[in-house]
Structures are given as structure tokens and as C-alpha cells.
C-alpha atoms as a PDB file:
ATOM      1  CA  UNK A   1     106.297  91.013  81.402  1.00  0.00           C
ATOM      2  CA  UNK A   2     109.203  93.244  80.840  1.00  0.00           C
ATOM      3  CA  UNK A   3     109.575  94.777  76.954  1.00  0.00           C
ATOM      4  CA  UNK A   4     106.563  93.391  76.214  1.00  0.00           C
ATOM      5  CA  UNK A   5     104.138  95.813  74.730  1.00  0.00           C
ATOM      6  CA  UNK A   6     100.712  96.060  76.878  1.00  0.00           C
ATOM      7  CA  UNK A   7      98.489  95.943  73.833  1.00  0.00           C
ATOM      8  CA  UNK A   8     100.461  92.821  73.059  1.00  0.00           C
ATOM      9  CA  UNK A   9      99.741  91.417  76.313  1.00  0.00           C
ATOM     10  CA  UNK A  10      95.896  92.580  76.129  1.00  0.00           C
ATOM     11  CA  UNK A  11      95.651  90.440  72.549  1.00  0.00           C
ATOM     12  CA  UNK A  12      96.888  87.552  74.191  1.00  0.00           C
ATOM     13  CA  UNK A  13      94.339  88.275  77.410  1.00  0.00           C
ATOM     14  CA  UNK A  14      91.459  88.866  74.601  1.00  0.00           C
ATOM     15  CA  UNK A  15      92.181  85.506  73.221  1.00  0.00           C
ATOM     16  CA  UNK A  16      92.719  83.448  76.295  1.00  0.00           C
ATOM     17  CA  UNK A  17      89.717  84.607  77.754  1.00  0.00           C
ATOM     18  CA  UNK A  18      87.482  84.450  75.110  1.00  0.00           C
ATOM     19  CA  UNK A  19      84.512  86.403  75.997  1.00  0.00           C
ATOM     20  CA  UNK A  20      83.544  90.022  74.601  1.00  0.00           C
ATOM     21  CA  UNK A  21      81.116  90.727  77.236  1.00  0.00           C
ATOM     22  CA  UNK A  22      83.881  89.876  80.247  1.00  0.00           C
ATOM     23  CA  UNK A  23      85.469  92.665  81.977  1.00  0.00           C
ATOM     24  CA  UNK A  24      88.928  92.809  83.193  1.00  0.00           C
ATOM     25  CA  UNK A  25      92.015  94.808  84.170  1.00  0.00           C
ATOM     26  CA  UNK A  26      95.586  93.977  83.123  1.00  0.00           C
ATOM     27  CA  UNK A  27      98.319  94.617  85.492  1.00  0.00           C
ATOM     28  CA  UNK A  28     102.123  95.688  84.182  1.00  0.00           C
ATOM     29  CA  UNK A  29     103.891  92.100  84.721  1.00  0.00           C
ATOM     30  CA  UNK A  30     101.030  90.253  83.107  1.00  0.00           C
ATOM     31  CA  UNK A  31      98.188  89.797  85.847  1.00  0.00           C
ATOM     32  CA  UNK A  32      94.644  89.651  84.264  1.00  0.00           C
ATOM     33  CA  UNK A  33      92.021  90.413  87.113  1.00  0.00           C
ATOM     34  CA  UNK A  34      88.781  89.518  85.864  1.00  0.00           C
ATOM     35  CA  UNK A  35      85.758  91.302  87.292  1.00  0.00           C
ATOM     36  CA  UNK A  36      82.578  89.132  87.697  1.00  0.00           C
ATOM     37  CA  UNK A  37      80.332  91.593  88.727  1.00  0.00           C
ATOM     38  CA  UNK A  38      81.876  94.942  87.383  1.00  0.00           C
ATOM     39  CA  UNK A  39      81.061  98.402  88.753  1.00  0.00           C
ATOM     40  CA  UNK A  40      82.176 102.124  88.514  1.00  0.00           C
ATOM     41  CA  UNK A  41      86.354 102.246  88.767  1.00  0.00           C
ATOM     42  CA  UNK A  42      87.396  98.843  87.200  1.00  0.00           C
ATOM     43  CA  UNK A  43      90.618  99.781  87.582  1.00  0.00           C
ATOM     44  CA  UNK A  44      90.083 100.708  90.974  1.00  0.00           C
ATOM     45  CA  UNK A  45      87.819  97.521  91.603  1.00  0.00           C
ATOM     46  CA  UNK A  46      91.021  95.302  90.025  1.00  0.00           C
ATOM     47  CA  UNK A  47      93.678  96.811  92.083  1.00  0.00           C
ATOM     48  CA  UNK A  48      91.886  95.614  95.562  1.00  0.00           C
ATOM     49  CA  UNK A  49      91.096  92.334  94.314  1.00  0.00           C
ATOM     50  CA  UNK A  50      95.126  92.005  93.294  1.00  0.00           C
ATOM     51  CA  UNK A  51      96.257  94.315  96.829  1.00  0.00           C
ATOM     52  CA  UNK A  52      94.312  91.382  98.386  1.00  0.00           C
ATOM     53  CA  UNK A  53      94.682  88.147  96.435  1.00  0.00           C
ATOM     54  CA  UNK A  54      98.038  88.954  94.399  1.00  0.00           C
ATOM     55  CA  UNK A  55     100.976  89.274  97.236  1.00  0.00           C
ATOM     56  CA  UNK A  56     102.851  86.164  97.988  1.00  0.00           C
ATOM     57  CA  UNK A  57     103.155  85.473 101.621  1.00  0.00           C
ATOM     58  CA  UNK A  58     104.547  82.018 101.746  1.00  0.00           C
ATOM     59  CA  UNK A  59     103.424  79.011 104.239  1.00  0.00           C
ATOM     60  CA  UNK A  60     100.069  80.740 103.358  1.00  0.00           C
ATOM     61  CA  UNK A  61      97.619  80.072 101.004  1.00  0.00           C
ATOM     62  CA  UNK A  62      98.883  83.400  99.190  1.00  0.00           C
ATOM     63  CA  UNK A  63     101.479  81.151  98.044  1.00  0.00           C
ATOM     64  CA  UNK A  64      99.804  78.694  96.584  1.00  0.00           C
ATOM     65  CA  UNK A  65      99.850  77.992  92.939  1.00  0.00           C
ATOM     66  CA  UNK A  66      98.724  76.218  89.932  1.00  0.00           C
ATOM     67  CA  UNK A  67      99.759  76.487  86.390  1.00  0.00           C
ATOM     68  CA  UNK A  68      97.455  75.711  83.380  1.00  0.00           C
ATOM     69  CA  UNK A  69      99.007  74.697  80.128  1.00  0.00           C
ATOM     70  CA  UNK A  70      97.536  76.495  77.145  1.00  0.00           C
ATOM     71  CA  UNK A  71      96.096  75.366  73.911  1.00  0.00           C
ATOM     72  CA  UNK A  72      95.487  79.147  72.328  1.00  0.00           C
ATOM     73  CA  UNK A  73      98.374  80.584  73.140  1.00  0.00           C
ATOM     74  CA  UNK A  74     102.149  79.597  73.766  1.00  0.00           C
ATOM     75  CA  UNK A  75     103.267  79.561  77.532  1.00  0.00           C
ATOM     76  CA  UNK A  76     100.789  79.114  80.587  1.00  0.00           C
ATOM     77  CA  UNK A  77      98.012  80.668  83.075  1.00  0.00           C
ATOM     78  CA  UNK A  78      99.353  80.648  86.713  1.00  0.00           C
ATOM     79  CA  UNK A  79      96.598  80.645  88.978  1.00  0.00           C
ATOM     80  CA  UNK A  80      96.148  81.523  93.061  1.00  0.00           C
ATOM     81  CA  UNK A  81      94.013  81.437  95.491  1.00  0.00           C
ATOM     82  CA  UNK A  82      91.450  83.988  93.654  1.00  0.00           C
ATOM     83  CA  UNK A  83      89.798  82.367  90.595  1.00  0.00           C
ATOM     84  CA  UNK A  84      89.781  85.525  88.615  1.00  0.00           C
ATOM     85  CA  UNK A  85      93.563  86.424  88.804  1.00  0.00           C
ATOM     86  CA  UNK A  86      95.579  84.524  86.647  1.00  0.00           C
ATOM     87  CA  UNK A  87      98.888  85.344  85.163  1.00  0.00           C
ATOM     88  CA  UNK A  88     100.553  84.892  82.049  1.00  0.00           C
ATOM     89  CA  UNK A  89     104.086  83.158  81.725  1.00  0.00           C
ATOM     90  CA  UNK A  90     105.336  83.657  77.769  1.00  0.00           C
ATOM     91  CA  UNK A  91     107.906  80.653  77.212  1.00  0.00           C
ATOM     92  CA  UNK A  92     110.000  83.287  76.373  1.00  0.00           C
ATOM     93  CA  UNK A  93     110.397  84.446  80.083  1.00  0.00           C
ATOM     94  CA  UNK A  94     112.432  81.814  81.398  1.00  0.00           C
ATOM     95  CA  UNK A  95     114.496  79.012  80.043  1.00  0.00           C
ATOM     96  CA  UNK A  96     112.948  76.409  82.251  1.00  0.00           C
ATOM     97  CA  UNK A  97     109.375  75.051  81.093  1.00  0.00           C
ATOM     98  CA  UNK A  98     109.058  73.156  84.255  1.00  0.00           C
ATOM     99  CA  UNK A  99     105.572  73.080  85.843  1.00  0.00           C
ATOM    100  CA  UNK A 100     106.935  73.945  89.253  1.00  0.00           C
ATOM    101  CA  UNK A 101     109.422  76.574  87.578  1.00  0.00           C
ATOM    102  CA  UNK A 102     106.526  78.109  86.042  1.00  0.00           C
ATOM    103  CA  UNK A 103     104.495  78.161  88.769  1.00  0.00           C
ATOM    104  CA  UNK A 104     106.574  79.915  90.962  1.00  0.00           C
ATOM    105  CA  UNK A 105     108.068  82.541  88.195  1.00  0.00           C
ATOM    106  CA  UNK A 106     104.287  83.561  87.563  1.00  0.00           C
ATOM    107  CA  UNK A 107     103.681  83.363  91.675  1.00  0.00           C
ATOM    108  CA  UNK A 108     106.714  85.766  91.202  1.00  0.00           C
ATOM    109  CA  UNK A 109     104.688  87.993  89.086  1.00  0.00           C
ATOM    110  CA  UNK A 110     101.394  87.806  90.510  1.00  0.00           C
ATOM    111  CA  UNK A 111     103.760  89.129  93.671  1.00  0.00           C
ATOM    112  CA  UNK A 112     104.797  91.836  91.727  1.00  0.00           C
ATOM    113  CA  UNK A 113     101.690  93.136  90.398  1.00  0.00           C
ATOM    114  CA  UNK A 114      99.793  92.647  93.614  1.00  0.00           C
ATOM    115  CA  UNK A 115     102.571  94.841  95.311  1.00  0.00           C
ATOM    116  CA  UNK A 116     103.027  97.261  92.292  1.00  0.00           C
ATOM    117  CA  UNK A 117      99.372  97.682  91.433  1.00  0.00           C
ATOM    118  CA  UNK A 118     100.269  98.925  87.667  1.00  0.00           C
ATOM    119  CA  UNK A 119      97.364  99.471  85.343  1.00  0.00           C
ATOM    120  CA  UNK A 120      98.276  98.754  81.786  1.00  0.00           C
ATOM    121  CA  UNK A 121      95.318  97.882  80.693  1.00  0.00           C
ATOM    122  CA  UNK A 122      91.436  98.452  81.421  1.00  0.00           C
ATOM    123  CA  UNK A 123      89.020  96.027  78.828  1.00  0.00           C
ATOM    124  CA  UNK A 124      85.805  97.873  79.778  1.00  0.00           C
ATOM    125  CA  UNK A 125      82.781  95.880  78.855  1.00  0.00           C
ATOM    126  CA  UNK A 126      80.118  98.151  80.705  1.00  0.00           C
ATOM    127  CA  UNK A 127      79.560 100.009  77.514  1.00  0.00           C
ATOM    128  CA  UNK A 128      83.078 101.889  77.604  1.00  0.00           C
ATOM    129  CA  UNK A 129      85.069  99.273  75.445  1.00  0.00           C
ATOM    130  CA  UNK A 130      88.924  98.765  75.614  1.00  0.00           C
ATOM    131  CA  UNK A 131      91.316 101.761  77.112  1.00  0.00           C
ATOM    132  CA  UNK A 132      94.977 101.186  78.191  1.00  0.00           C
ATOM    133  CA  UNK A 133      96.843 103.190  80.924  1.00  0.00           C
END
């Protein structure tokens, strides 16, 4: 999410996800990777989930989408094909609020992280706590 600050980004993560003993890794355009069974390099274990699950490659199921409307924060969750990457759309990102516009700007961004692979953010529940990048 361009010129948005990553410790912004985490709050908003924090909040949507809602539990303090959860793991997960925050990627630079607003990908959350959450790790269900977290081990050693999360950031490490994040970025192949995302290299895997987070590029767009379309008349695939990579390209498939579906966008969750939330009720603790403003905007939406885009989700894929991998139930623990989601993405954030802010309704600040893009003038349309359309489901389908949604869905595909956060496809768009899932893309983008999932190509980038841009740690931000690291939320380290194995006993290290919270440490951005």
C-alpha cells in the first residue's frame, strides 16, 4: 500500500486478525501471510507460501479471488486460493468500491507481493514478539 506506513498496516493486521498467539508476515503492498504451523525463518517460511500462492496467472486458479467486507476496519480482505494470504484494500486506494473492482485491485497486490517478496513486517508469536523489516 504505497505511503502507507508498515506499522500502520501491522495495526490494522493486529486488529483484523485478532489473535495474539497467531503468527504472520506482512508483505510491502499489504499481503498478510499467516503461518499455521510456524517454524524457524517466518519470514523465510512467508515468502514461499506468497512465491507460491501470491502470483496471478490468469485462466488459473492463481487468479481467482474473493473479497470480504470488513466490520473492524474500513476497506476489505481479498482472498486467493491459499486461506492464509489475504490482502488488504484501504478505501482509500481506489475510487471504485466495487466488489469486482476490489477484488481484482487486491488480486493486483497479492501479484505484487508474491512477485516482490518484501518483508515489512514479521509478528513473531514463537516467543520473539513483533519486529518490522
Amino acid at each position: 500500500m504505497a505511503g502507507v506506513n508498515p506499522d500502520v498496516l501491522a495495526g490494522v493486521w493486529r486488529r483484523l486478525l485478532g489473535d495474539p498467539h497467531r503468527s504472520w508476515v506482512l508483505f510491502e503492498h499489504g499481503t498478510c501471510v499467516v503461518l499455521a504451523a510456524p517454524e524457524g525463518d517466518l519470514a523465510a517460511q512467508a515468502a514461499g507460501i506468497l512465491r507460491e500462492f501470491g502470483p496471478v496467472h490468469v485462466g488459473t486458479p492463481a487468479a481467482d479471488f474473493d473479497v470480504i467486507d470488513l466490520a473492524d476496519a474500513p476497506g476489505w480482505v481479498v482472498t486467493g486460493r491459499h486461506q492464509d494470504v489475504l490482502t488488504y484494500v484501504s478505501p482509500e486506494e481506489l475510487d471504485d468500491h466495487g466488489t469486482f473492482s476490489v477484488g481484482l485491485f487486491g488480486r493486483s497486490k497479492r501479484h505484487d507481493d508474491g512477485t516482490e517478496l518484501h518483508v515489512v513486517h514479521v509478528e513473531d508469536r514463537l516467543g520473539g514478539g513483533a519486529a518490522g523489516r
